[in-house]
C-alpha atoms as a PDB file:
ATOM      1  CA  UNK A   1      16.212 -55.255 -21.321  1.00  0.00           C
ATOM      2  CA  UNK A   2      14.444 -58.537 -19.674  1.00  0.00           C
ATOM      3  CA  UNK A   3      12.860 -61.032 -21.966  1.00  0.00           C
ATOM      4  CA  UNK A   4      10.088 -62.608 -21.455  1.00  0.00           C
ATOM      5  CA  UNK A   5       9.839 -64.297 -24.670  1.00  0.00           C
ATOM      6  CA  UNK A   6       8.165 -67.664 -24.899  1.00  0.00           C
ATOM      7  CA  UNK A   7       5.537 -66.048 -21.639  1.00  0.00           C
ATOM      8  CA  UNK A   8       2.463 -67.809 -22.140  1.00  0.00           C
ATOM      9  CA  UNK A   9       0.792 -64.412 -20.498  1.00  0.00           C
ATOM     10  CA  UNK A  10       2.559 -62.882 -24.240  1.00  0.00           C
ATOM     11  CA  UNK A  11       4.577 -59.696 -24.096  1.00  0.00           C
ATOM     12  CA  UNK A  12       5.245 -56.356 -22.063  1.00  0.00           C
ATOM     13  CA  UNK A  13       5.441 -53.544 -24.601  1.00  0.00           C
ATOM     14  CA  UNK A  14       7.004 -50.292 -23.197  1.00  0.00           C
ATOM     15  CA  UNK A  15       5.522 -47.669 -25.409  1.00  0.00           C
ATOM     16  CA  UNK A  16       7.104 -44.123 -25.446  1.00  0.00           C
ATOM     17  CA  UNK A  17       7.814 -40.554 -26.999  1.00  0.00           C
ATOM     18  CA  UNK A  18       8.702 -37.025 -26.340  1.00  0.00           C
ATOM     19  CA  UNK A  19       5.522 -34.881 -25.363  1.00  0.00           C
ATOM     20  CA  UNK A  20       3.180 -34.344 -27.739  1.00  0.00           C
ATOM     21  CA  UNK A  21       4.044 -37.269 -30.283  1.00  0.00           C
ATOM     22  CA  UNK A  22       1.215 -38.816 -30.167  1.00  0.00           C
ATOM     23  CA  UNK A  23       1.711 -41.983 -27.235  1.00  0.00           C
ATOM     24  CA  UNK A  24      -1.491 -41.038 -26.115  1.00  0.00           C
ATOM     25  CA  UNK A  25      -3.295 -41.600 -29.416  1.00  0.00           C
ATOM     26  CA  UNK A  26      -1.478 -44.998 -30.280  1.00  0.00           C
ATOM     27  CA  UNK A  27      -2.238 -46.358 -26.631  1.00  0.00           C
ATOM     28  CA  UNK A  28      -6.649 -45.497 -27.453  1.00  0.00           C
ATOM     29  CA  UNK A  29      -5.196 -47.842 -30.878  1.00  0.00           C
ATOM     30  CA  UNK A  30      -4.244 -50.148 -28.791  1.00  0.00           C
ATOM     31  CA  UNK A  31      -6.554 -50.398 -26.484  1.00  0.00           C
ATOM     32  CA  UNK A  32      -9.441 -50.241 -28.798  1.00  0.00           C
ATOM     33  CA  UNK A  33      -8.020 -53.493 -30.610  1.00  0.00           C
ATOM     34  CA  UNK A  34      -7.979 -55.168 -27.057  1.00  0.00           C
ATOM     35  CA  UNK A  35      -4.652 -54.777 -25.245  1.00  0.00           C
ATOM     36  CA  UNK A  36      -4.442 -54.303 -22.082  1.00  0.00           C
ATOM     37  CA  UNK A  37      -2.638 -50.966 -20.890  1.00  0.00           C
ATOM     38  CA  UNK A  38      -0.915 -48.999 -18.006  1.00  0.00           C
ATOM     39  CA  UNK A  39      -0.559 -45.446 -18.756  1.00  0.00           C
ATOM     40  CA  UNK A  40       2.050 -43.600 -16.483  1.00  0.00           C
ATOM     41  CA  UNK A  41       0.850 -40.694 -16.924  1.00  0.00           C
ATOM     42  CA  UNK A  42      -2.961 -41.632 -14.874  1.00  0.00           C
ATOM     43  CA  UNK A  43      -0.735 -43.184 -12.024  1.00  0.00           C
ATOM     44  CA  UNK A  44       1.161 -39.776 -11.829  1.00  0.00           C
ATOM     45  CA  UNK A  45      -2.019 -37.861 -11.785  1.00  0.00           C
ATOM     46  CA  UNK A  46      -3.186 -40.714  -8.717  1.00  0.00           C
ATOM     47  CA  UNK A  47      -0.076 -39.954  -6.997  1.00  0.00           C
ATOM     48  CA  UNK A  48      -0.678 -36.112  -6.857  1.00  0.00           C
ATOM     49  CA  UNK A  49      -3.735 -36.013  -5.780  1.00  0.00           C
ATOM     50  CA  UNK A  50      -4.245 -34.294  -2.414  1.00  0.00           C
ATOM     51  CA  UNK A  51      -5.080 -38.465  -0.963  1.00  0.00           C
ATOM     52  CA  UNK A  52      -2.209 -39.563  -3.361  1.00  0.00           C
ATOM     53  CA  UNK A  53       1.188 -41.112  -2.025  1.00  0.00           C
ATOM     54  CA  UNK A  54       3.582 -38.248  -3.519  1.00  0.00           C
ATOM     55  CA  UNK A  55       1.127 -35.157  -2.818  1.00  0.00           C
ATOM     56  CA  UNK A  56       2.483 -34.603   0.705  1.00  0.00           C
ATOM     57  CA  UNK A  57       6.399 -34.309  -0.274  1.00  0.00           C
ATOM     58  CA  UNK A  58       5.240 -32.406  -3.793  1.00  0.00           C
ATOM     59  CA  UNK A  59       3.480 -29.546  -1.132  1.00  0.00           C
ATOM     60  CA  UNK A  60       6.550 -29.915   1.374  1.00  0.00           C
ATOM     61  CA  UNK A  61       9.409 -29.321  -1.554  1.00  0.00           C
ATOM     62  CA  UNK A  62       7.569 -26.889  -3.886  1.00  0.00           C
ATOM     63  CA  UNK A  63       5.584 -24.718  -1.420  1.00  0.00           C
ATOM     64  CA  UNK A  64       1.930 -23.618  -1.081  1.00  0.00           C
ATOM     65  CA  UNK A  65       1.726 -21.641  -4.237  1.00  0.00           C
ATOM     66  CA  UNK A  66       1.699 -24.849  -6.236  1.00  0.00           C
ATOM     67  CA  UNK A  67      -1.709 -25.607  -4.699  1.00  0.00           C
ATOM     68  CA  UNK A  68      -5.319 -24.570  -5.937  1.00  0.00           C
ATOM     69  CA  UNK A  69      -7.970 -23.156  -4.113  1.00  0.00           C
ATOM     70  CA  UNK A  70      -9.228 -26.136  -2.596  1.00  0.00           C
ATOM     71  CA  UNK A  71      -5.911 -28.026  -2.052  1.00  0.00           C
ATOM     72  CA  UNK A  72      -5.118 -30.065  -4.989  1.00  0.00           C
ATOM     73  CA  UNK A  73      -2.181 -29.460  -6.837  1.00  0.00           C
ATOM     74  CA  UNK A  74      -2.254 -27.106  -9.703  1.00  0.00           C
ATOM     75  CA  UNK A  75      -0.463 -28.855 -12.629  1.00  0.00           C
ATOM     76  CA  UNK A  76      -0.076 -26.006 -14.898  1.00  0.00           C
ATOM     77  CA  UNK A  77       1.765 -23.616 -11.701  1.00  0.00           C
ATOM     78  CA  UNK A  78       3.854 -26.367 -10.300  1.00  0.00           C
ATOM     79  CA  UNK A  79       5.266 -27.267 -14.653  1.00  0.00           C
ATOM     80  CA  UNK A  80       5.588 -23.599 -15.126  1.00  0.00           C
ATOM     81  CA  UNK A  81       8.310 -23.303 -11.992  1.00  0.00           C
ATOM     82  CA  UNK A  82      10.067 -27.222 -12.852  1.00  0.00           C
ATOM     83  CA  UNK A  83      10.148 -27.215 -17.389  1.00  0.00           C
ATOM     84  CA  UNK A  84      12.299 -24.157 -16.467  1.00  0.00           C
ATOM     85  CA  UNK A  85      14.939 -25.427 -13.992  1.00  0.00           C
ATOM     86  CA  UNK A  86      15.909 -28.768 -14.407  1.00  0.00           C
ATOM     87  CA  UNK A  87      17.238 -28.959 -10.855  1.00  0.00           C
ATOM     88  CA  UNK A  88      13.688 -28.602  -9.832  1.00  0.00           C
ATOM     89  CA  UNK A  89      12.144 -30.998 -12.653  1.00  0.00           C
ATOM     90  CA  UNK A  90      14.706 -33.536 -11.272  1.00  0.00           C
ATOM     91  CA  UNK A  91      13.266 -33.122  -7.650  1.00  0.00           C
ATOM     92  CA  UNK A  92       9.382 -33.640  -8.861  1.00  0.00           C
ATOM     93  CA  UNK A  93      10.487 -36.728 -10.547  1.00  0.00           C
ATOM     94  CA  UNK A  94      12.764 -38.037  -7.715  1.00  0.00           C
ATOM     95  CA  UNK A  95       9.255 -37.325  -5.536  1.00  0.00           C
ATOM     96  CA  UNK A  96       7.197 -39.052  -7.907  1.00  0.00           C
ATOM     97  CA  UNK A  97       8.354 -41.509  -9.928  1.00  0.00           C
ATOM     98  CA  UNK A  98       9.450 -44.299  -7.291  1.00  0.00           C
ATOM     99  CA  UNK A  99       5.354 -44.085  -6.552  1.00  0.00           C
ATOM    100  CA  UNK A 100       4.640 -44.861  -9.924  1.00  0.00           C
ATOM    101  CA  UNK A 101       7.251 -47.372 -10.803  1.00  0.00           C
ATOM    102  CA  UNK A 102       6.268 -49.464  -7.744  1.00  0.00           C
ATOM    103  CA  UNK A 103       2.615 -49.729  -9.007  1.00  0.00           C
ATOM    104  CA  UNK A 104       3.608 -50.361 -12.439  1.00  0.00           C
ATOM    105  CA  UNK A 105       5.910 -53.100 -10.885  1.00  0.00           C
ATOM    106  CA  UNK A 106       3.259 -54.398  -9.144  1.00  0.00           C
ATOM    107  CA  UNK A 107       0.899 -54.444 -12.015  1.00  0.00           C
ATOM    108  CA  UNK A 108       3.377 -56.030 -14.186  1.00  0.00           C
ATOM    109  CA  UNK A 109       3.628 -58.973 -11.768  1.00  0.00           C
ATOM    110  CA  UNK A 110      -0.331 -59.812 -11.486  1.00  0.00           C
ATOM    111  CA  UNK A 111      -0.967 -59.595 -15.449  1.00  0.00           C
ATOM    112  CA  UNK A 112      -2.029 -62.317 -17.089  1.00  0.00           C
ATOM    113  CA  UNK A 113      -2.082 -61.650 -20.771  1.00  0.00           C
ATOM    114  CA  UNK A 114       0.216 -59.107 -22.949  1.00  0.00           C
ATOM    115  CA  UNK A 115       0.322 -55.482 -21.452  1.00  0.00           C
ATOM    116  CA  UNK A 116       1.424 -52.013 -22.630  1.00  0.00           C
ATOM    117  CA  UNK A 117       2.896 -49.871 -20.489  1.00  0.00           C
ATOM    118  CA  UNK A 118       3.018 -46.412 -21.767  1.00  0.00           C
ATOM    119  CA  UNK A 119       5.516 -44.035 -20.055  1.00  0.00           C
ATOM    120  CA  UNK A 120       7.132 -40.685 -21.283  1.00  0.00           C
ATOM    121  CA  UNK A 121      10.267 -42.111 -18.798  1.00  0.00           C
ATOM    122  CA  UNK A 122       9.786 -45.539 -19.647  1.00  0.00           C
ATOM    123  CA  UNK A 123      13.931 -45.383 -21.047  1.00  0.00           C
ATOM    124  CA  UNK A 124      15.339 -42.799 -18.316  1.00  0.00           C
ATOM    125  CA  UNK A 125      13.122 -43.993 -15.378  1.00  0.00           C
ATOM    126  CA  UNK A 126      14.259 -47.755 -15.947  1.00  0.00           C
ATOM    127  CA  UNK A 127      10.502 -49.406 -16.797  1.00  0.00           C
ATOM    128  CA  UNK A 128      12.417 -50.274 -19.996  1.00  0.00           C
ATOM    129  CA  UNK A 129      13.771 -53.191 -18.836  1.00  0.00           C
ATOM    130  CA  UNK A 130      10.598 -54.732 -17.487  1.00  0.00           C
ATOM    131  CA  UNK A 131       9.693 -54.697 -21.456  1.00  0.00           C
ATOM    132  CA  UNK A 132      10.194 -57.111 -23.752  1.00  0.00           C
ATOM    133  CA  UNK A 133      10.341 -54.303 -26.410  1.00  0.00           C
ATOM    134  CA  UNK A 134      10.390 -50.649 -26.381  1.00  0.00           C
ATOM    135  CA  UNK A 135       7.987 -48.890 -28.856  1.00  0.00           C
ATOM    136  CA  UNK A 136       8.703 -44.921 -29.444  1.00  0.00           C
ATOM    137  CA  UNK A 137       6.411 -42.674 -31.531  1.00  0.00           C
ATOM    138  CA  UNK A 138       7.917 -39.599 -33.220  1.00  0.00           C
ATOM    139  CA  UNK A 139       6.427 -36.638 -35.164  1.00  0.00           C
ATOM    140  CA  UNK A 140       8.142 -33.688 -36.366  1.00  0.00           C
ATOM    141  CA  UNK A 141       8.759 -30.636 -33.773  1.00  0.00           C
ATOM    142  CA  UNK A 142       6.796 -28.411 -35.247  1.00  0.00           C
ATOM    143  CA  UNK A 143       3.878 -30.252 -34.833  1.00  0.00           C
ATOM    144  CA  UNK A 144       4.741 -31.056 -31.096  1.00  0.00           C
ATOM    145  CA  UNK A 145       4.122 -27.588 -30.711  1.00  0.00           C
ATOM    146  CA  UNK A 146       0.941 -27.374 -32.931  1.00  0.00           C
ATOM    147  CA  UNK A 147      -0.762 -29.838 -30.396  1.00  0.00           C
ATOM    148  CA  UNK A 148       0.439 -28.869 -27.302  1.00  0.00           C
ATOM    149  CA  UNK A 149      -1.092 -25.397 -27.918  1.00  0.00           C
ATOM    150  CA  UNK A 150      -4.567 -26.766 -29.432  1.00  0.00           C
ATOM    151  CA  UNK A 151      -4.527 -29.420 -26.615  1.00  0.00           C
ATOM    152  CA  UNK A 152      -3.393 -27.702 -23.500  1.00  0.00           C
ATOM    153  CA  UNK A 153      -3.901 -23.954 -24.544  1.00  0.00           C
ATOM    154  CA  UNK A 154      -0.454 -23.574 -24.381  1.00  0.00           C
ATOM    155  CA  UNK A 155       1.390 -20.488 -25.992  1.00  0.00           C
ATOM    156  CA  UNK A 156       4.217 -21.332 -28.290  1.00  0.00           C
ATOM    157  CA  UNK A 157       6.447 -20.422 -25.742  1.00  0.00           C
ATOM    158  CA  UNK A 158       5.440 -22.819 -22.941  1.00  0.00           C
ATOM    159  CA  UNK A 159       4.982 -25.562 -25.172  1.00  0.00           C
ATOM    160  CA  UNK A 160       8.882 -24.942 -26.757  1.00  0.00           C
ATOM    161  CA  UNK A 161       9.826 -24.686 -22.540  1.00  0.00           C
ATOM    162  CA  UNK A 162       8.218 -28.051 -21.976  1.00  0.00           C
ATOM    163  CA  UNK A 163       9.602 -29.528 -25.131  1.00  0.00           C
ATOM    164  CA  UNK A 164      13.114 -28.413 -24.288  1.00  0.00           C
ATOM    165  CA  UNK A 165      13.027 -30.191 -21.087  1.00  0.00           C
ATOM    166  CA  UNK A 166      13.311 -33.489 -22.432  1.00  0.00           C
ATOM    167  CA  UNK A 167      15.825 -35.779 -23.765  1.00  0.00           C
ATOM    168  CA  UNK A 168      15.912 -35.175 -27.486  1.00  0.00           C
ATOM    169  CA  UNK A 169      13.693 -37.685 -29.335  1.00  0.00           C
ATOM    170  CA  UNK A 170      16.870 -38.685 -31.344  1.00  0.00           C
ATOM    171  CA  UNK A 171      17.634 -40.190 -27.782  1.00  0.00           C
ATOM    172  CA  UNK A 172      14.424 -42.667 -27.602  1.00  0.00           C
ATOM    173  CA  UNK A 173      14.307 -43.630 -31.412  1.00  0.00           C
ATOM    174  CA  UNK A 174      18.249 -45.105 -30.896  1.00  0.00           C
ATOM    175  CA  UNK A 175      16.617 -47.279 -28.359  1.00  0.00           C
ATOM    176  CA  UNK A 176      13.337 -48.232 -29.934  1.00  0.00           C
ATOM    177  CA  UNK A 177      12.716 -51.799 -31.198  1.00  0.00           C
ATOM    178  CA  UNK A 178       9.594 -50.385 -32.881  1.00  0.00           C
ATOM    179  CA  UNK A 179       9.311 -46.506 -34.635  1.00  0.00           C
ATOM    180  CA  UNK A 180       5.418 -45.683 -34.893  1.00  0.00           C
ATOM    181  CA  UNK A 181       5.688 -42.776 -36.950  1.00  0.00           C
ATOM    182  CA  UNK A 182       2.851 -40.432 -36.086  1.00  0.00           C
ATOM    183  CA  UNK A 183       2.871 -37.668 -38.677  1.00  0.00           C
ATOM    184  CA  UNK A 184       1.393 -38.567 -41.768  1.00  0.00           C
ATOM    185  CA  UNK A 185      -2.349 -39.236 -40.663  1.00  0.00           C
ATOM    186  CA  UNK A 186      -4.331 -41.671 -38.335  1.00  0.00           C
ATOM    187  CA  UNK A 187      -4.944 -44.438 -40.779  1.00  0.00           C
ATOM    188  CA  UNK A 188      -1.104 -44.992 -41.261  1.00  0.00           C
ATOM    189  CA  UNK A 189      -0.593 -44.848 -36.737  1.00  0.00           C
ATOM    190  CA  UNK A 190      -3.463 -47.169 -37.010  1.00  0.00           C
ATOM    191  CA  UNK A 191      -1.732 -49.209 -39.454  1.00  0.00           C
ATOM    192  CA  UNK A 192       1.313 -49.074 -38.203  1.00  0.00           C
ATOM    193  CA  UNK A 193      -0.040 -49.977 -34.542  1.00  0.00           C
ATOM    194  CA  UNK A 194      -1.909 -52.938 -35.480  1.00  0.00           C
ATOM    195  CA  UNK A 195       0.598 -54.919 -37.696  1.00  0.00           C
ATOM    196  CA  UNK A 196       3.828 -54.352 -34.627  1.00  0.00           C
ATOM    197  CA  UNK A 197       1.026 -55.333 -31.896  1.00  0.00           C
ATOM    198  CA  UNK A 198      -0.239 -58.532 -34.024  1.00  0.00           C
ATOM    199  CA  UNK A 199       3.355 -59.517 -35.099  1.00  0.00           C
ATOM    200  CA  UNK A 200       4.638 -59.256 -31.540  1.00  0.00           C
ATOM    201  CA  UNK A 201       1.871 -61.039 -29.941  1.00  0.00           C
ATOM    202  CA  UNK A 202       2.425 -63.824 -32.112  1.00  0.00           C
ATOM    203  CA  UNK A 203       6.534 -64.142 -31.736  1.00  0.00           C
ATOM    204  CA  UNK A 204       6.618 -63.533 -27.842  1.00  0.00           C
ATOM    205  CA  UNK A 205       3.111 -65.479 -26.917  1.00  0.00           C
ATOM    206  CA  UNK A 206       4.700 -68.592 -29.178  1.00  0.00           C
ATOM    207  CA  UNK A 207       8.547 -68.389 -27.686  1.00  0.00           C
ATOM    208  CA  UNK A 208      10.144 -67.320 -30.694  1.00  0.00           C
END
């Protein structure tokens, strides 16, 4: 991982977790207490939209029956046919995420003060080592699950599908610098959240 430490603009956070942990929640946290954020996930949604840089070679590999009545790509169809064939989940990525890492790269060199950037490939896709430290939230399975289905309205089986094509959190937390542990309530995230963000911005914006 690059470090940056002693970067009068402060640090690059790489924030992280396995769907439905919560990154989503802690990156509102942290914006709401001023940081400045990329979140992956938006750029991805940019880049498959029917004027977005991956929509055209999406359509070409995965057909016309990924695509909605009036064009745009139909997110729930096209991660029903890749969370079960990791061949294919490997192809949207490899269509993708060079897209999204080059804006993110981009971003990263314009900032001028600390930034997040949250990304559910931030390890595996490489963004990790634009960061000076990589934070990972965790929750317990079960409640992955719980939220996916309240969130998305997805049934218990297409939740576990898109759960069980990802790297097992174990994976991330071996990784992390920082472990925002997201399953005991939002006033301990939030606590959690503010002390890592206020202790890092003080020993990477100094040069310690």
């Amino acid at each position: 991982m690059e470090q940056h430490s002693g970067d009068s603009r402060g640090p690059v956070i790489g924030l992280t977790g396995n769907i439905a942990c919560g990154k989503s929640t802690v990156l509102r946290m942290l914006r709401d207490i001023g940081a400045c954020t990329i979140d992956a996930d938006e750029l991805t949604h940019r880049a498959l939209a029917v004027d977005g840089a991956a929509y055209s070679g999406v359509v070409e590999a995965f057909g016309q029956s990924i695509l909605g009545e009036s064009g745009e790509i139909n997110r729930r169809a096209l991660g029903q046919r890749v969370f079960s064939d990791a061949a294919e989940l490997r192809r949207l990525e490899e269509l993708v995420q060079p897209h999204v890492r080059a804006e993110i790269v981009g971003i990263l060199a314009a900032r001028s003060s600390p930034l997040v950037v949250d990304a559910i490939k931030l390890i595996e896709g490489g963004l990790a080592q634009l960061c000076d430290e990589v934070w990972v939230v965790r929750c317990r399975p079960e409640q992955q699950v719980a939220r996916l289905m309240e969130r998305n309205g997805y049934t218990s089986e297409e939740a576990l599908l898109r759960i069980g094509a990802q790297p097992p959190q174990e994976e991330k937390l071996r990784v992390a610098d920082v472990v925002i542990d997201n399953e005991t309530g939002l006033e301990e995230t939030r606590r959690q959240v503010v002390a890592a963000w206020e202790r890092a911005v003080s020993e990477k914006g100094q040069g310690t």
